[in-house]
Protein backbone atom coordinates (compact mmCIF):
# COMPACT_ATOMS: atom_id res chain seq x y z
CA UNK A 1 40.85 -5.16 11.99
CA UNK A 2 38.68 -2.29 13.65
CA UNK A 3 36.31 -2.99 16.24
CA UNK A 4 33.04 -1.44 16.64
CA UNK A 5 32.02 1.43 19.11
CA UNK A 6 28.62 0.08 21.27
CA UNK A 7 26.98 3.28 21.26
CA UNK A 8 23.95 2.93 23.80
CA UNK A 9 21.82 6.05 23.98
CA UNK A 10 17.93 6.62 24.08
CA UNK A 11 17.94 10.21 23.65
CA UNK A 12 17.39 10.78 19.56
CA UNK A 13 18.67 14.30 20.38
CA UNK A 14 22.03 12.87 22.23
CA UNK A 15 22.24 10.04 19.87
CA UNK A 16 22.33 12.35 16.94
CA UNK A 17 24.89 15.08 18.33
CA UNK A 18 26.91 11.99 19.31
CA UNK A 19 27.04 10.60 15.49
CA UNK A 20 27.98 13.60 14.62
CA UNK A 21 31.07 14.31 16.58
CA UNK A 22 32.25 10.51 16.23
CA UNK A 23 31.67 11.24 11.89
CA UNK A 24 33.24 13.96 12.81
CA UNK A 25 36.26 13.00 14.17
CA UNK A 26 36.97 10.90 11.14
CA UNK A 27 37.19 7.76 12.84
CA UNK A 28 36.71 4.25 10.79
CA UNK A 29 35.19 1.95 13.55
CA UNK A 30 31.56 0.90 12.80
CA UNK A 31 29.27 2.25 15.18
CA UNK A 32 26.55 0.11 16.36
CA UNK A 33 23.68 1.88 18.09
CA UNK A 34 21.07 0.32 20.28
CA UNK A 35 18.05 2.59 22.32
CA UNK A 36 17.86 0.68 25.43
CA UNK A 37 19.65 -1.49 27.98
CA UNK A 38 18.24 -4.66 27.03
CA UNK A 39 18.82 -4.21 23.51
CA UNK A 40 22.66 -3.52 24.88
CA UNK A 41 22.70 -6.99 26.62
CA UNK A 42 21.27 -8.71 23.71
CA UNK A 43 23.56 -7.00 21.55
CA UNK A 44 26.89 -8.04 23.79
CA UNK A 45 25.20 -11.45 24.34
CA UNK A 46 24.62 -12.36 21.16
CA UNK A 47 20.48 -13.00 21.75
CA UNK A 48 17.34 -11.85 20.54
CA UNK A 49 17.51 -10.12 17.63
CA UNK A 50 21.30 -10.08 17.66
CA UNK A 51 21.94 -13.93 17.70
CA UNK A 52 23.49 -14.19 14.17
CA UNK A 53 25.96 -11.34 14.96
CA UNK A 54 29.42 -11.54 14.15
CA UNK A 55 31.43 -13.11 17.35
CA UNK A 56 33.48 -10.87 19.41
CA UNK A 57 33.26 -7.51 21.55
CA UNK A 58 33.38 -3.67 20.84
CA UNK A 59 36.37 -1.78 21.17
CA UNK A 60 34.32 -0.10 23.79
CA UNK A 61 30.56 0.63 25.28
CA UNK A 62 29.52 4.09 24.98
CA UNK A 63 26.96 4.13 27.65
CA UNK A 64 23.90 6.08 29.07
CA UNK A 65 23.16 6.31 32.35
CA UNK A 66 19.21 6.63 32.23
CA UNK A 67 18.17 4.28 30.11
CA UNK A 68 14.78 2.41 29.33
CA UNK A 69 14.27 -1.19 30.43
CA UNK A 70 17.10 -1.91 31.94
CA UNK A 71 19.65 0.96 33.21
CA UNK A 72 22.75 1.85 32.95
CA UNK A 73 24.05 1.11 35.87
CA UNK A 74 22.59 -2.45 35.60
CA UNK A 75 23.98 -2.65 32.03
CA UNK A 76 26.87 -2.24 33.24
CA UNK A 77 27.37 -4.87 36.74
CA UNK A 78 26.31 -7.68 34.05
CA UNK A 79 28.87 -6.81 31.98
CA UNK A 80 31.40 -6.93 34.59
CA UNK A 81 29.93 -9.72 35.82
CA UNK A 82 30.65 -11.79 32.64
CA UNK A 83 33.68 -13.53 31.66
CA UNK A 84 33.51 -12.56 28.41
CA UNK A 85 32.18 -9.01 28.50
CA UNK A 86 34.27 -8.08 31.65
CA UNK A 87 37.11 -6.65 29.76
CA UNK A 88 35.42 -4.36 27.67
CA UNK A 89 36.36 -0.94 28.25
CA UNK A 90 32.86 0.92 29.61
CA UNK A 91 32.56 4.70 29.33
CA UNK A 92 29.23 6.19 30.78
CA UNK A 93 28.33 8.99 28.75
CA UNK A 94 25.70 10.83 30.70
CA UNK A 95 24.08 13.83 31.65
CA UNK A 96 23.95 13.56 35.30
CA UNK A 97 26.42 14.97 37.58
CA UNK A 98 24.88 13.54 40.93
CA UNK A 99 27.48 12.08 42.71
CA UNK A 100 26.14 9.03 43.79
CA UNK A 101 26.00 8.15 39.84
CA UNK A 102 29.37 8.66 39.62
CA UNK A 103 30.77 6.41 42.97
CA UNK A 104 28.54 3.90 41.81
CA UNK A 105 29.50 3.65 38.42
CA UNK A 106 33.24 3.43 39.50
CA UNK A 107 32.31 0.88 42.39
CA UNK A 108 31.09 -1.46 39.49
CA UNK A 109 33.70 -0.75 37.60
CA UNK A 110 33.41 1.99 34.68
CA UNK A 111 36.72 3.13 32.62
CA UNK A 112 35.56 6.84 32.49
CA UNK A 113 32.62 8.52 33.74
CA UNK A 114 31.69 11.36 31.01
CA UNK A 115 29.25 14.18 31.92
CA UNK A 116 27.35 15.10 28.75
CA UNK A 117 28.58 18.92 27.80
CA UNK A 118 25.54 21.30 27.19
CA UNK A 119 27.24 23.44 24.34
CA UNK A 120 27.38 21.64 20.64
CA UNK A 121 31.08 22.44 20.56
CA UNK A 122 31.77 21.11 23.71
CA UNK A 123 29.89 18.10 23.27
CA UNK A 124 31.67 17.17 19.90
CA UNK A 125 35.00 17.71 21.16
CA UNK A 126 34.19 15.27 24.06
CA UNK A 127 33.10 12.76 21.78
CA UNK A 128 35.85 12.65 19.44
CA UNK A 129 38.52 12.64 21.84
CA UNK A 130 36.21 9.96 23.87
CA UNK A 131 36.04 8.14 20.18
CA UNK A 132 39.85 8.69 18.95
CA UNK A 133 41.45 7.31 22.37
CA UNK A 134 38.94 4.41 22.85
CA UNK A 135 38.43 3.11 19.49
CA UNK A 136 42.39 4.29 17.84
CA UNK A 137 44.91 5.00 20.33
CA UNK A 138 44.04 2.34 23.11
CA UNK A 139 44.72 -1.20 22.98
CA UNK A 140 41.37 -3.18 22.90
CA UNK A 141 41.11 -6.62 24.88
CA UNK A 142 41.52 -9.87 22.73
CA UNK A 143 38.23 -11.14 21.70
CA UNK A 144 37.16 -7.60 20.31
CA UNK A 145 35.72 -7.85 17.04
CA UNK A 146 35.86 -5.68 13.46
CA UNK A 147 32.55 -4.59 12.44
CA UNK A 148 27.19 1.99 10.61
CA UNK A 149 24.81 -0.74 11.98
CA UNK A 150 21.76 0.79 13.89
CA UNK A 151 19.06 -1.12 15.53
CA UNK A 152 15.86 0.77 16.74
């Protein structure tokens, strides 16, 4: 049963170049896109607009940093803050390099901190390999779920 991929990205230029290289890299998992933080809570939480959802977690959150309503960083402390979101692996797929984004993200307890690359080939290459070890070669924590759902 193959989990989905949270993709959470507000950029329509980053979200596209980032369904690329995941098509790209051939991978099955479902790939559920939201365009803010608050749409990624409701999403995880099962609320608003995402109430009927299927039960169960991604294989893993695919998150920005800057991100409208609520950010990433905040995305991310409720997750770990939840007993059933805590154990879903968290990668934040950014642009920024400022290293106060990065201690912080590990201090609330990111998996990977990715730094957007600027060249396409780059990029896709990141997110397949991001996409192929997350969502095929690791082992996802029970409760994930099986799910191209996007909700903008």
């Amino acid at each position: 049963m193959l989990k989905p991929i949270l993709l959470v990205e507000d950029d329509k230029r980053d979200l596209e170049l980032t369904l690329v290289a995941l098509e790209r890299s051939k991978l099955s998992n479902e790939v559920i896109v939201v365009r803010d933080g608050a749409q990624a809570l409701d999403y995880l939480n099962r609320e608003g607009d995402f109430r009927a959802r299927e039960e169960g977690n991604p294989a893993v959150i695919l998150l920005d940093l800057k991100l409208p309503k609520v950010n990433g960083l905040e995305v991310l402390q409720q997750v770990r803050s939840s007993t059933q979101l805590r154990s879903i692996p968290v990668v934040m797929l950014t642009s920024s390099q400022e290293e106060s984004d990065v201690v912080k993200s590990y201090e609330l307890g990111v998996n990977a901190y990715v730094v957007k690359p600027v060249e396409f080939k780059q990029f896709v290459a990141a997110i397949a390999d991001l996409g192929i070890f997350w969502a095929v070669l690791n082992e996802p924590p029970p409760g994930s779920m099986k799910a191209m759902r996007r909700y903008e």
